[in-house]
N, C-alpha and C. Protein backbone atom coordinates (compact mmCIF):
# COMPACT_ATOMS: atom_id res chain seq x y z
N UNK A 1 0.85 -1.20 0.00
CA UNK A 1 0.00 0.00 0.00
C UNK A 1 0.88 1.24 0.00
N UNK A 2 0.61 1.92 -0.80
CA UNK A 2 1.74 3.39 -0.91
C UNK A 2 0.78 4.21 0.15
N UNK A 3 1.86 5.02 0.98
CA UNK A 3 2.00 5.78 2.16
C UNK A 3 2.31 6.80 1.97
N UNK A 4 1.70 7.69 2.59
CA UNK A 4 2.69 9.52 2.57
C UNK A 4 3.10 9.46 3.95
N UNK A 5 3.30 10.86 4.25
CA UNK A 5 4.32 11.19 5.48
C UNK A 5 3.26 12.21 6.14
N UNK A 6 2.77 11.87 7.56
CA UNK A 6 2.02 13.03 8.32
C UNK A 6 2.58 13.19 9.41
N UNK A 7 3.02 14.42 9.64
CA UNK A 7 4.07 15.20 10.50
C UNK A 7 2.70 15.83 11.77
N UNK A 8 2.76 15.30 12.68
CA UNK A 8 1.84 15.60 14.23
C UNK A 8 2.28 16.06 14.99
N UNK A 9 1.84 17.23 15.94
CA UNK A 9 2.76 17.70 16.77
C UNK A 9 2.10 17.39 18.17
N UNK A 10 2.69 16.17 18.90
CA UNK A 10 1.54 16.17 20.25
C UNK A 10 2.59 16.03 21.45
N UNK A 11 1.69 15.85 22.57
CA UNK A 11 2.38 16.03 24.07
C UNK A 11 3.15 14.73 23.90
N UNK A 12 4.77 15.22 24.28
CA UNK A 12 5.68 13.93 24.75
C UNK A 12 4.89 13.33 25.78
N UNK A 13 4.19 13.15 26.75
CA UNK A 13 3.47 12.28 27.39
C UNK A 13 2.91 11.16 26.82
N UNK A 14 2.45 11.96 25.50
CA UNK A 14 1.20 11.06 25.20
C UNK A 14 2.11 10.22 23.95
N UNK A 15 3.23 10.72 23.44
CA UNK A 15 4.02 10.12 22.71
C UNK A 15 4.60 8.70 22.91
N UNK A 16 4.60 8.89 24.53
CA UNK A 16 5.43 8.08 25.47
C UNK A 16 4.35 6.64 25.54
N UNK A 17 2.83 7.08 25.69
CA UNK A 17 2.18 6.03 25.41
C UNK A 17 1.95 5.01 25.12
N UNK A 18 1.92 5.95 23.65
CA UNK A 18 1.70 5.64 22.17
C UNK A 18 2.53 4.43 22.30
N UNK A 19 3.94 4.51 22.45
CA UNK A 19 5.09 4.00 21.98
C UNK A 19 4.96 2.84 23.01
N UNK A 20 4.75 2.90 24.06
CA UNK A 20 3.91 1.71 25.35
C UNK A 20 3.07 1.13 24.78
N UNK A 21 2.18 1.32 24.13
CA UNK A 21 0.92 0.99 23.76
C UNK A 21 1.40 0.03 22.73
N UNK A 22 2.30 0.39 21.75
CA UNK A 22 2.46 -0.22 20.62
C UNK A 22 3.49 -1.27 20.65
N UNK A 23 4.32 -1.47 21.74
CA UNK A 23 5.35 -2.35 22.10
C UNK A 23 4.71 -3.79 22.90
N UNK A 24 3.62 -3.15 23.65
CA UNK A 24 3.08 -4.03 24.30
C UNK A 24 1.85 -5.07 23.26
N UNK A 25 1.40 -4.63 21.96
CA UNK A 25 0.36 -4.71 21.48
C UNK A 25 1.33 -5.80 20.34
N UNK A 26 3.02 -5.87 20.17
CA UNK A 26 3.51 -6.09 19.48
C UNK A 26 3.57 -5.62 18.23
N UNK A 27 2.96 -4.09 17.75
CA UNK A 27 2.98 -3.61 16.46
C UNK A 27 4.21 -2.58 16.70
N UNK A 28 4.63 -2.03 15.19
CA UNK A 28 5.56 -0.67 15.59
C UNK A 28 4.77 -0.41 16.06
N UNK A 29 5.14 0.94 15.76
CA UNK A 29 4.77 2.32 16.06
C UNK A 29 3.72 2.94 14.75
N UNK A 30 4.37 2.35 13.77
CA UNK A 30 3.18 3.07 12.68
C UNK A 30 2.29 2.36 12.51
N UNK A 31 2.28 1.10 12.55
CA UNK A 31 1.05 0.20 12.48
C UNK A 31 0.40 0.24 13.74
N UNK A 32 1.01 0.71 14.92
CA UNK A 32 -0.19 1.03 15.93
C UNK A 32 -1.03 1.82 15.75
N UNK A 33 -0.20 3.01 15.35
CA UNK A 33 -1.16 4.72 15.16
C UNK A 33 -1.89 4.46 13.80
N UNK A 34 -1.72 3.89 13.01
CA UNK A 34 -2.13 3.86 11.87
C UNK A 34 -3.68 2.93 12.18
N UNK A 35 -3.67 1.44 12.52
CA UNK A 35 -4.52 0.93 13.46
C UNK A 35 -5.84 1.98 14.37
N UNK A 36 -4.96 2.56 15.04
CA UNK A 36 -5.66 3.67 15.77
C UNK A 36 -6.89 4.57 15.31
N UNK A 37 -5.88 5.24 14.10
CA UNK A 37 -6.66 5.81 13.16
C UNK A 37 -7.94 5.15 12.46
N UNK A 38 -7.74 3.88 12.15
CA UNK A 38 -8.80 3.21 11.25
C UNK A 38 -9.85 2.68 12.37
N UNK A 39 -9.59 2.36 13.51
CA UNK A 39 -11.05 2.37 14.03
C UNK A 39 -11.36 3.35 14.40
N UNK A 40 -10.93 4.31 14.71
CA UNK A 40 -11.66 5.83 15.16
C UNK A 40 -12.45 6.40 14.13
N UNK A 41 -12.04 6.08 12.37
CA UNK A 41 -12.86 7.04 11.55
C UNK A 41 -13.85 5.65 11.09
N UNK A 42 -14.04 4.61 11.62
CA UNK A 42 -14.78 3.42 11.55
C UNK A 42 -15.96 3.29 12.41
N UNK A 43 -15.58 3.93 13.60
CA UNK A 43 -16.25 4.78 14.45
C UNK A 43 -17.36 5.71 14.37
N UNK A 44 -17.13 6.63 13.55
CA UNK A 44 -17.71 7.78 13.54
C UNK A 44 -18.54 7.50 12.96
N UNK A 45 -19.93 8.59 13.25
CA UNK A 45 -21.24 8.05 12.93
C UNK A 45 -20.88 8.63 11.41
N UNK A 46 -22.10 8.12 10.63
CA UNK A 46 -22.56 7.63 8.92
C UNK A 46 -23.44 8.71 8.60
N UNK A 47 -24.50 9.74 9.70
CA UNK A 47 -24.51 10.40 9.02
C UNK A 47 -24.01 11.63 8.84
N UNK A 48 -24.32 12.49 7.51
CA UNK A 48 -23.59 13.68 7.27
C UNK A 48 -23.87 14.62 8.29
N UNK A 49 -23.63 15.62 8.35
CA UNK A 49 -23.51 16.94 9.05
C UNK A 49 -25.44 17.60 7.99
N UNK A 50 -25.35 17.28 7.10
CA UNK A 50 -26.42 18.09 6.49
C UNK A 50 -28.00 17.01 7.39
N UNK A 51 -27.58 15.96 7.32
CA UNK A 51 -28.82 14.93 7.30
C UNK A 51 -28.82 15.22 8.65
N UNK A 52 -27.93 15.29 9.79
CA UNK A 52 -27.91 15.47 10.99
C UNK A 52 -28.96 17.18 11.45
N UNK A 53 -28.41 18.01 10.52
CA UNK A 53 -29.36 19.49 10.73
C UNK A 53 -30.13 19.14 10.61
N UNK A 54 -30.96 18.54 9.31
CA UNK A 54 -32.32 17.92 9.35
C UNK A 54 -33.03 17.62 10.16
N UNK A 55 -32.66 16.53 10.72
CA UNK A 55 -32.71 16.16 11.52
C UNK A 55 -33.26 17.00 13.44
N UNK A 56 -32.14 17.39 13.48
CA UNK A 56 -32.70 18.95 14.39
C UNK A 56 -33.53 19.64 13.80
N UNK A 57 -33.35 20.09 12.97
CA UNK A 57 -34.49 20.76 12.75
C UNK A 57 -35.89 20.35 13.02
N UNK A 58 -36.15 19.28 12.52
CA UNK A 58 -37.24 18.21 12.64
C UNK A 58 -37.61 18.52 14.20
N UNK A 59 -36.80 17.91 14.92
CA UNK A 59 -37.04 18.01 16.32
C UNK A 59 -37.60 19.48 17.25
N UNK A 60 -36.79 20.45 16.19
CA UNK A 60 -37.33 22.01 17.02
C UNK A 60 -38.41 22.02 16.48
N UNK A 61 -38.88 21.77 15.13
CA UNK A 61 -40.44 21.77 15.02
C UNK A 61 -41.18 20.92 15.75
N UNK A 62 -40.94 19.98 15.71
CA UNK A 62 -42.14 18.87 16.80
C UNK A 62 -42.45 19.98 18.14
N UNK A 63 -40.80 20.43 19.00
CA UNK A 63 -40.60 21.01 19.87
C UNK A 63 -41.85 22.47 19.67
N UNK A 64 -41.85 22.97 18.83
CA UNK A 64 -42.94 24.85 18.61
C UNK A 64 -43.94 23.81 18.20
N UNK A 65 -44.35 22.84 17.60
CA UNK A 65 -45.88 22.42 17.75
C UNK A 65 -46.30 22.19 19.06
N UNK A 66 -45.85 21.16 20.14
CA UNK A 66 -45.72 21.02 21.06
C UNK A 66 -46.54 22.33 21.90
N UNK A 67 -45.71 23.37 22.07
CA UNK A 67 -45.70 24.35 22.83
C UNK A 67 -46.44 25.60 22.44
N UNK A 68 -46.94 25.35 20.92
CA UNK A 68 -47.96 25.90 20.18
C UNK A 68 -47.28 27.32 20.21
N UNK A 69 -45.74 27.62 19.59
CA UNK A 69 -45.38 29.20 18.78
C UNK A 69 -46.36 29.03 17.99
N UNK A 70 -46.18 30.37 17.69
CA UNK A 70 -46.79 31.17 16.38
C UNK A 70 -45.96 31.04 15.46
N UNK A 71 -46.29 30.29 14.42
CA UNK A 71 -45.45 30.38 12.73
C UNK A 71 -45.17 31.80 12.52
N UNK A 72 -44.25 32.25 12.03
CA UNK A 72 -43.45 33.46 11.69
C UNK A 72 -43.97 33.22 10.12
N UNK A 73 -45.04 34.41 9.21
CA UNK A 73 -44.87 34.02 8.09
C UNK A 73 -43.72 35.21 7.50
N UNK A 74 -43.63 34.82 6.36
CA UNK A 74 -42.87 36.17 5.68
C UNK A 74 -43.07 37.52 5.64
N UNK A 75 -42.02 38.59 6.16
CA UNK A 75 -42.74 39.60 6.26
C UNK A 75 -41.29 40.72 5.39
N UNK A 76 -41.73 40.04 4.34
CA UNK A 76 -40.64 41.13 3.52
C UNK A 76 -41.33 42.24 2.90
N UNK A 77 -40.47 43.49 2.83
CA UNK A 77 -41.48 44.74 2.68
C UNK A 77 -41.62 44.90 0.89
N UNK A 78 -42.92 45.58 0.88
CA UNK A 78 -43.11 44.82 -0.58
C UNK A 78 -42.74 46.05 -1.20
N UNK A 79 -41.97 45.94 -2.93
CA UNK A 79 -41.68 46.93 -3.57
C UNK A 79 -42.08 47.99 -3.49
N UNK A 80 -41.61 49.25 -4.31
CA UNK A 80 -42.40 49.80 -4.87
C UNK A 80 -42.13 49.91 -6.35
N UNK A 81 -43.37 50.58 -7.30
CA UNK A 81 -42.69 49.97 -8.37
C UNK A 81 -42.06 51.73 -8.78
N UNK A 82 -41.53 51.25 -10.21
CA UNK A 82 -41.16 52.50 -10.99
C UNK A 82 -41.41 54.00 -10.86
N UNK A 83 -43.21 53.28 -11.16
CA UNK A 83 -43.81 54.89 -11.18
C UNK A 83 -43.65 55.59 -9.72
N UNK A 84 -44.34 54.67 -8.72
CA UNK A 84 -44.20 55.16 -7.64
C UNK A 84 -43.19 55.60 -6.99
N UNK A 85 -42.23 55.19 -7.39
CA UNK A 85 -40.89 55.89 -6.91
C UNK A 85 -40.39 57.14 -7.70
N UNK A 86 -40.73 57.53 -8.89
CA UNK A 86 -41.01 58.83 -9.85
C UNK A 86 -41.54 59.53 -9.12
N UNK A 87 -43.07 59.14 -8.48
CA UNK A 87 -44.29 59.80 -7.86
C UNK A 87 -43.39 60.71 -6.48
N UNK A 88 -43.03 59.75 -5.55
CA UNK A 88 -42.07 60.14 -4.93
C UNK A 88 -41.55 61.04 -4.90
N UNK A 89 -40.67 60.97 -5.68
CA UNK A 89 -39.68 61.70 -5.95
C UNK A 89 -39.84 63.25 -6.64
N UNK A 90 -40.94 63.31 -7.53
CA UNK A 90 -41.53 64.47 -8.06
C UNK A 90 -42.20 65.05 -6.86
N UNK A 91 -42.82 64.23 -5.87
CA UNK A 91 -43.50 64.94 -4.81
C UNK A 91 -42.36 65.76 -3.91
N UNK A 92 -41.40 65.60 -3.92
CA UNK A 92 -40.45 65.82 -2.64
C UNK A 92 -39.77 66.95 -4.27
N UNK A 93 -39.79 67.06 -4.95
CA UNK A 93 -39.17 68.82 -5.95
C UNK A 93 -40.50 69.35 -5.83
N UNK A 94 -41.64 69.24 -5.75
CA UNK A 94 -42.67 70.09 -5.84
C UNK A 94 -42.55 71.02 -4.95
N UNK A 95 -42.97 70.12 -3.77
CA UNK A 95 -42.99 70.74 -2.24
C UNK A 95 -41.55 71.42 -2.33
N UNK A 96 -40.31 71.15 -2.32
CA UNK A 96 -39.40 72.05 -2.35
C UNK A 96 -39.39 73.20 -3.30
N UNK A 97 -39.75 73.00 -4.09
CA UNK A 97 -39.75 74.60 -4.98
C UNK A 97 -41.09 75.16 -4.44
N UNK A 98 -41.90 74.93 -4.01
CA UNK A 98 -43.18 75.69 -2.85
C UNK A 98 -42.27 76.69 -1.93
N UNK A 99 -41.79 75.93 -1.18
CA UNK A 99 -41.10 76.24 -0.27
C UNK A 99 -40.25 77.08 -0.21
N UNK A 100 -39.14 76.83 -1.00
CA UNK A 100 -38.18 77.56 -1.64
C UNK A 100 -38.86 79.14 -1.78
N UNK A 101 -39.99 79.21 -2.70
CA UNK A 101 -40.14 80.53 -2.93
C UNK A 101 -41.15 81.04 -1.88
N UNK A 102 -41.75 79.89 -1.27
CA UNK A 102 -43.22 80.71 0.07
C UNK A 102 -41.83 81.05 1.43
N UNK A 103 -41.20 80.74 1.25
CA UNK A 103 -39.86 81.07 2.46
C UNK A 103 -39.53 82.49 2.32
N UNK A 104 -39.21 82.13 1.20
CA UNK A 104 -37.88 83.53 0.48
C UNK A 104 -36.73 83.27 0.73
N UNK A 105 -36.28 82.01 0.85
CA UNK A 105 -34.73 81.53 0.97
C UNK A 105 -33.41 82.38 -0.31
N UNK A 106 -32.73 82.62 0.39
CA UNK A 106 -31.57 83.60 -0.27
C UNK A 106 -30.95 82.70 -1.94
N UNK A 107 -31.28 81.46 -0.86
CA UNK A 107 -30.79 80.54 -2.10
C UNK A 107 -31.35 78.67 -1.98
N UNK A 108 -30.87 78.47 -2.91
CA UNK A 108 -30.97 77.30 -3.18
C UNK A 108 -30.57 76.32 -2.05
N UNK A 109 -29.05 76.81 -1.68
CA UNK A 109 -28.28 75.82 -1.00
C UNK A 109 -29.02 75.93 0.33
N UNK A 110 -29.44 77.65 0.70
CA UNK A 110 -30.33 77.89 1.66
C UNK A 110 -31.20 76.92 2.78
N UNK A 111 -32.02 76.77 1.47
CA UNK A 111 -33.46 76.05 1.26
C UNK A 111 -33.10 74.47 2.01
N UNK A 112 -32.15 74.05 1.16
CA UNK A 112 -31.33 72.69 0.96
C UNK A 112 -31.15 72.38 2.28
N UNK A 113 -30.20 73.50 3.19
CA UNK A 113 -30.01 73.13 4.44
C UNK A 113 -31.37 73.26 5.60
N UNK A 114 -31.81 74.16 5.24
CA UNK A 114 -33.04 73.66 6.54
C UNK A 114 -34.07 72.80 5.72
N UNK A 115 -34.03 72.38 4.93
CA UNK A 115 -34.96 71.44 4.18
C UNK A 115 -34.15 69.87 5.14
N UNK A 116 -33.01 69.52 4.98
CA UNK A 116 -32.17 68.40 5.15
C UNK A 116 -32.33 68.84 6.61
N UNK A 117 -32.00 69.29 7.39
CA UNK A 117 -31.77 69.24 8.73
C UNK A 117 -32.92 68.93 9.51
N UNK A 118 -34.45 68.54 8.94
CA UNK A 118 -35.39 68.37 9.50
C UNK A 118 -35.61 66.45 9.35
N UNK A 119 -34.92 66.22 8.48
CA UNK A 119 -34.57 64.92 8.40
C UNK A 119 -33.61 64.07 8.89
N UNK A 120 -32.21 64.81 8.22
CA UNK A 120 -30.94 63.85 9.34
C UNK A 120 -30.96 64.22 10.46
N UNK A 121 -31.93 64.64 11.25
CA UNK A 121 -31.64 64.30 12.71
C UNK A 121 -32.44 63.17 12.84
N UNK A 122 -33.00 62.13 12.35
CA UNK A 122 -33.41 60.67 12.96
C UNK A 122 -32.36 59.60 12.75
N UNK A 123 -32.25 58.81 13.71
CA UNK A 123 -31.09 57.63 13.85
C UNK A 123 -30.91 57.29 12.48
N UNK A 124 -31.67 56.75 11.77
CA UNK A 124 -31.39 56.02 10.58
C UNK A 124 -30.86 56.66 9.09
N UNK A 125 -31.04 58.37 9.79
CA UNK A 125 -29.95 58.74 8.05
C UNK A 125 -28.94 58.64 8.29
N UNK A 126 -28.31 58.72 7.19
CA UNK A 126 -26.49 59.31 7.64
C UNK A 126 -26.00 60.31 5.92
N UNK A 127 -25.28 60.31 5.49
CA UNK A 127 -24.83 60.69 4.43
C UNK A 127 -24.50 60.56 3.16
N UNK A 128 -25.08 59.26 3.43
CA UNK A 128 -25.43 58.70 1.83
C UNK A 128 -26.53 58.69 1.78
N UNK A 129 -27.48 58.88 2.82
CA UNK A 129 -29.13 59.15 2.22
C UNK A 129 -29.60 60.83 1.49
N UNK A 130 -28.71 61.62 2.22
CA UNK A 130 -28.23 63.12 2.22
C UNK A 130 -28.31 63.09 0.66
N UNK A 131 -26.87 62.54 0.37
CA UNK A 131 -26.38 62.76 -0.83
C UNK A 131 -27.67 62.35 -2.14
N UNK A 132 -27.89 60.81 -1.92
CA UNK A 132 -28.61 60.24 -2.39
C UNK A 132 -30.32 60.96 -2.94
N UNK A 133 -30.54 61.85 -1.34
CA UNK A 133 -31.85 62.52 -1.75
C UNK A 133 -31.75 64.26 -2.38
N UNK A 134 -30.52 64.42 -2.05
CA UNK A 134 -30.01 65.35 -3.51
C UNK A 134 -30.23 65.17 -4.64
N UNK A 135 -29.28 63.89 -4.65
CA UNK A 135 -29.09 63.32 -6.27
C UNK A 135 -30.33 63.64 -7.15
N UNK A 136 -31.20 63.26 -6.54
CA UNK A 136 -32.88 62.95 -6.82
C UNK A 136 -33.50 64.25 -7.26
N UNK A 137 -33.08 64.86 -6.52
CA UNK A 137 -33.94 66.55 -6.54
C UNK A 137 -33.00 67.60 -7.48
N UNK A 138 -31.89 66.97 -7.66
CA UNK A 138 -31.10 68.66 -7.87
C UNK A 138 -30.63 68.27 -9.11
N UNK A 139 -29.62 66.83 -9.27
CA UNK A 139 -28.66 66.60 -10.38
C UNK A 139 -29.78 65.68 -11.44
N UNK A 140 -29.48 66.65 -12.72
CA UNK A 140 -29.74 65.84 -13.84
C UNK A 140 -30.12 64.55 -14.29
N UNK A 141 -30.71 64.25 -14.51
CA UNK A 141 -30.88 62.50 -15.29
C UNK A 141 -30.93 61.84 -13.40
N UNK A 142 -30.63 62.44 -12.60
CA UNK A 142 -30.13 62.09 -11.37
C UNK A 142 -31.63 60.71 -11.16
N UNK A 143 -31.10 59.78 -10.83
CA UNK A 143 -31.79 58.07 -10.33
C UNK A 143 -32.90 58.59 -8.77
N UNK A 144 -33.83 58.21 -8.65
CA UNK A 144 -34.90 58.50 -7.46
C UNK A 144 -34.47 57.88 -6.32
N UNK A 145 -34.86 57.49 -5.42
CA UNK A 145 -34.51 56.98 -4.30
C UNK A 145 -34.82 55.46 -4.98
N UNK A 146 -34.40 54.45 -4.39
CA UNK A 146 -34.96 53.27 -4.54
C UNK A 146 -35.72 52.43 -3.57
N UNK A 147 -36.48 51.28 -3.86
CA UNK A 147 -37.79 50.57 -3.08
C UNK A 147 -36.53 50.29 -1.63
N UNK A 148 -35.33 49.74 -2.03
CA UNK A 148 -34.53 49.87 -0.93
C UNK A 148 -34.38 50.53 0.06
N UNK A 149 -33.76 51.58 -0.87
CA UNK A 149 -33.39 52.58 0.32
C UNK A 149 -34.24 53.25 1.34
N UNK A 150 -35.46 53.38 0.17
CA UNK A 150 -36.61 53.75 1.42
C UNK A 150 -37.02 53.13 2.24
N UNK A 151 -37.53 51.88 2.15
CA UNK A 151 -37.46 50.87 2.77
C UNK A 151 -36.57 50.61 4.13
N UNK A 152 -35.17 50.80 3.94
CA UNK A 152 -34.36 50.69 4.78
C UNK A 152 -34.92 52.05 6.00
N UNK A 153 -35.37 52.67 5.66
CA UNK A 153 -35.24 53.94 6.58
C UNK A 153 -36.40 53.36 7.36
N UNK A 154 -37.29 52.36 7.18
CA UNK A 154 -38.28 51.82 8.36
C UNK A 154 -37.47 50.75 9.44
N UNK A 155 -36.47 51.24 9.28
CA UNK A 155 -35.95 50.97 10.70
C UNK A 155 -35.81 51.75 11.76
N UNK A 156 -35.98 52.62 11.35
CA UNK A 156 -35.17 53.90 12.64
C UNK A 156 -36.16 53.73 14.01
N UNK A 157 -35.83 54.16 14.98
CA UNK A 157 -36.23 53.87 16.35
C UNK A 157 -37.15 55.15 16.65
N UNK A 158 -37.17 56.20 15.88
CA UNK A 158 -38.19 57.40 16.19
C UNK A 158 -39.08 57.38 15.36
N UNK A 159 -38.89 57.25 14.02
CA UNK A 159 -40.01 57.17 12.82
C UNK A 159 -39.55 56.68 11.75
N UNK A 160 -39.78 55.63 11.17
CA UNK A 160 -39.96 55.14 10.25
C UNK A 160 -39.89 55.55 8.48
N UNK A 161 -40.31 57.08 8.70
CA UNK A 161 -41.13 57.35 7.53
C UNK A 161 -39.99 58.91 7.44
N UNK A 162 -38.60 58.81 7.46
CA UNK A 162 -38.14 60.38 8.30
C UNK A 162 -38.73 61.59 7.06
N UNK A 163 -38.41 60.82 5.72
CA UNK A 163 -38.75 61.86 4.70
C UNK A 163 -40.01 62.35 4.86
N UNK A 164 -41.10 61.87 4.34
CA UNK A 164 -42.50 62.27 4.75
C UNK A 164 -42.35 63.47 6.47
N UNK A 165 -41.96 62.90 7.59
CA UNK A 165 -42.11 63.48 8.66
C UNK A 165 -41.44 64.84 8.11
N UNK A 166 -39.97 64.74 8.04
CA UNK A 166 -39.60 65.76 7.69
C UNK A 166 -39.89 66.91 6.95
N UNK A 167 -40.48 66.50 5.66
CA UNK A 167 -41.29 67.76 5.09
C UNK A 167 -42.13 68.14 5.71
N UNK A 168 -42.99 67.47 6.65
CA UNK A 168 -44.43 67.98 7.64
C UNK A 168 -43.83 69.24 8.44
N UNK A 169 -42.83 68.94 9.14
CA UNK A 169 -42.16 69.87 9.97
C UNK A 169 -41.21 70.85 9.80
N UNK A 170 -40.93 70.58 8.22
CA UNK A 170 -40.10 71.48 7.47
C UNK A 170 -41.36 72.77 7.19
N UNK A 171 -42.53 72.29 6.70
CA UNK A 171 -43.55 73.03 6.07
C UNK A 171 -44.24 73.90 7.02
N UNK A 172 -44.19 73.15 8.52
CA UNK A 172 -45.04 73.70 9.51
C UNK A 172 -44.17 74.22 10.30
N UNK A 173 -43.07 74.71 9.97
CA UNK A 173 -41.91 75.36 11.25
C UNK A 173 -42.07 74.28 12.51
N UNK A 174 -41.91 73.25 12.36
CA UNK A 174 -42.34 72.51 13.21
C UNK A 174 -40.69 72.22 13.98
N UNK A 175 -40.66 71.37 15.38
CA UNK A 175 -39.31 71.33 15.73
C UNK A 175 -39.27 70.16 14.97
N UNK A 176 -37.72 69.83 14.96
CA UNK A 176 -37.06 69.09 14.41
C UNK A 176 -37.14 66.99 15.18
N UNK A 177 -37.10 66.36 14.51
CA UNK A 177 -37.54 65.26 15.42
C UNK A 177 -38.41 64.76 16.11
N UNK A 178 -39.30 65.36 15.75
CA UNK A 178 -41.09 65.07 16.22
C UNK A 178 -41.23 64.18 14.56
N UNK A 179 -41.80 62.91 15.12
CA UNK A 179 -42.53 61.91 13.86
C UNK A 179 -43.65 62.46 14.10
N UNK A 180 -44.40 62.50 12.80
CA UNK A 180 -45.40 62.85 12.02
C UNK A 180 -46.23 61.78 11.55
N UNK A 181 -45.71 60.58 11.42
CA UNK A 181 -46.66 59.22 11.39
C UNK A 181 -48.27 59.25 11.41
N UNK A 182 -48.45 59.71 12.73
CA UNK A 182 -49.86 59.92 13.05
C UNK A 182 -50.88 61.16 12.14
N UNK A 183 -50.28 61.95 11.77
CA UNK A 183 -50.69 63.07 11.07
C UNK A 183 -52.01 62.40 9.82
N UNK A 184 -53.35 63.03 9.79
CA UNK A 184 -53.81 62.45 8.97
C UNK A 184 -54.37 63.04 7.79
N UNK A 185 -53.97 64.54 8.37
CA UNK A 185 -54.34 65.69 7.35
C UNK A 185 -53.28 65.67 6.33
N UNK A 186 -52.17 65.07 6.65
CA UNK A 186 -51.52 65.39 5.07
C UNK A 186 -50.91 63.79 4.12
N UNK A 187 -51.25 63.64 3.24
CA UNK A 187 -50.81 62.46 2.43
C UNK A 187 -49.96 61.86 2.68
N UNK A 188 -50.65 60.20 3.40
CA UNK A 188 -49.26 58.95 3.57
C UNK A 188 -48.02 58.96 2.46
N UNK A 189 -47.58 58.24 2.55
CA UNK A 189 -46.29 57.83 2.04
C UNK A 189 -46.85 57.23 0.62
N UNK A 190 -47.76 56.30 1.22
CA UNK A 190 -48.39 55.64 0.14
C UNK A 190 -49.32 56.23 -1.10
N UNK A 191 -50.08 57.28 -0.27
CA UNK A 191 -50.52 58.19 -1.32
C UNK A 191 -49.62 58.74 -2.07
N UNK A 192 -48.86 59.14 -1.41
CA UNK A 192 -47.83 60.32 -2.27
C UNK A 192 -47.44 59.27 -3.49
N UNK A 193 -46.88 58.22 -2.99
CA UNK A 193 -46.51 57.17 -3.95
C UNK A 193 -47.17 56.86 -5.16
N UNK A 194 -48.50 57.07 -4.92
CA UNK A 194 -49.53 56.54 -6.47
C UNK A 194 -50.14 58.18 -7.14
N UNK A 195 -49.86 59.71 -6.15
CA UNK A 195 -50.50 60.31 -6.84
C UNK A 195 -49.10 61.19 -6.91
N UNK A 196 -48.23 61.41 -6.50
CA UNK A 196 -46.98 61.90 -6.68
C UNK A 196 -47.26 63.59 -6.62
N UNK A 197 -46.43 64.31 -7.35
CA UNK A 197 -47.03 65.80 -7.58
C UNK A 197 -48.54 65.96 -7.20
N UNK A 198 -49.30 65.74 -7.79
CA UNK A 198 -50.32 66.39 -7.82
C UNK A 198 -51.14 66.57 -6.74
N UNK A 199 -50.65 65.74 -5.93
CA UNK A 199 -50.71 65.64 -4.15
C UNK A 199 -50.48 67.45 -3.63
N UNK A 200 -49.61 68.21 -4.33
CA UNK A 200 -48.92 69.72 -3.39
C UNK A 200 -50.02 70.50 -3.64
N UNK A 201 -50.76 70.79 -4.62
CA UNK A 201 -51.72 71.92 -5.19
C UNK A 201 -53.30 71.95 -3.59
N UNK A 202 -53.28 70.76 -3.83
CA UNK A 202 -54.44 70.45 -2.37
C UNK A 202 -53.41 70.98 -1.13
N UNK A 203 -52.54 70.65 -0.80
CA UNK A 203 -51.68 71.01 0.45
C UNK A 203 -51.18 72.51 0.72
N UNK A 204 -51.63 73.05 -0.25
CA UNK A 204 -51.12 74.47 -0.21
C UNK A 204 -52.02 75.44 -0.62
N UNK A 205 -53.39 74.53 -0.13
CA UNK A 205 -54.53 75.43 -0.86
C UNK A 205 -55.22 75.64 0.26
């Protein structure tokens, strides 16, 4: 039988054994350890590591029937599509050019900063949403927010919704960091989403 060479690094104690073990057993030394080896992996149980998860698994379910959990169904947040994210996005330049000129902001960049500062103060912006909801409003050909990104912002621990809030309190001199969620006088998220623009003409009337 052709052999390779496996180099082990273990406790001289247990070396000392070995070498006991194998003198007394009448084998060398390599036909002891070698021996060794073949009933230990002769040993080991047959099934895989995958059939074994199964397996558990199996068992934690019996286990939540048992004890009657509640099935977790899927709760992934559902798109939005194209238009609605256009809708969006046209809604949030409307209301800013309202604004812009019912203010009398000196300027643009003006506008920009107390427009933004009514928003990144909730946990969940940071500076790529900043940039991102620029992109949208100011630069050319510039891409809308996406079902993502908005999406992502229903995590935050104060409100969920910071854009929407934010214009509420941008519009109403309102303080900064008060969610608006509850508000029912002015168009969900979702509205804005299917009627986009044409949502500001009612809001400012």
């Amino acid at each position: 039988m052709k052999r390779t060479q496996l180099n082990v690094s273990i406790d001289p104690k247990l070396l000392k054994k070995i070498k006991e073990s194998a003198r007394i057993s009448g084998k060398s030394l390599v036909s002891f350890v070698s021996d060794c080896f073949i009933n230990q992996i002769e040993n080991l149980p047959v099934n895989t590591i995958e059939s074994r998860f199964l397996l558990i698994e199996k068992r934690l379910q019996s286990i939540e029937e048992k004890i009657e959990l509640p099935v977790l169904k899927d709760q992934k947040t559902p798109s939005f599509t194209s238009r609605e994210l256009e809708n969006f996005n046209e809604f949030i330049k409307a209301v800013f050019k309202k604004e812009l000129k019912r203010k009398g902001y000196k300027s643009i960049k003006e506008a920009w900063n107390d427009f933004i500062n009514h928003i990144n103060c909730f946990d969940q912006w940071d500076e790529t949403c900043s940039f991102r909801l620029k992109e949208s409003l100011f630069f050319e050909h510039g891409d809308p927010l996406t079902s993502d990104e908005i999406n992502h912002l229903k995590a935050g621990e104060i409100c969920p919704q910071p854009i929407r809030t934010g214009i509420i309190n941008w519009i109403n001199n309102s303080d900064k960091g008060q969610c608006c969620c509850s508000v029912k006088d002015f168009p969900s998220q979702q509205q804005i989403c299917e009627k986009g623009s044409t949502l500001v003409e009612d809001i400012y009337s």
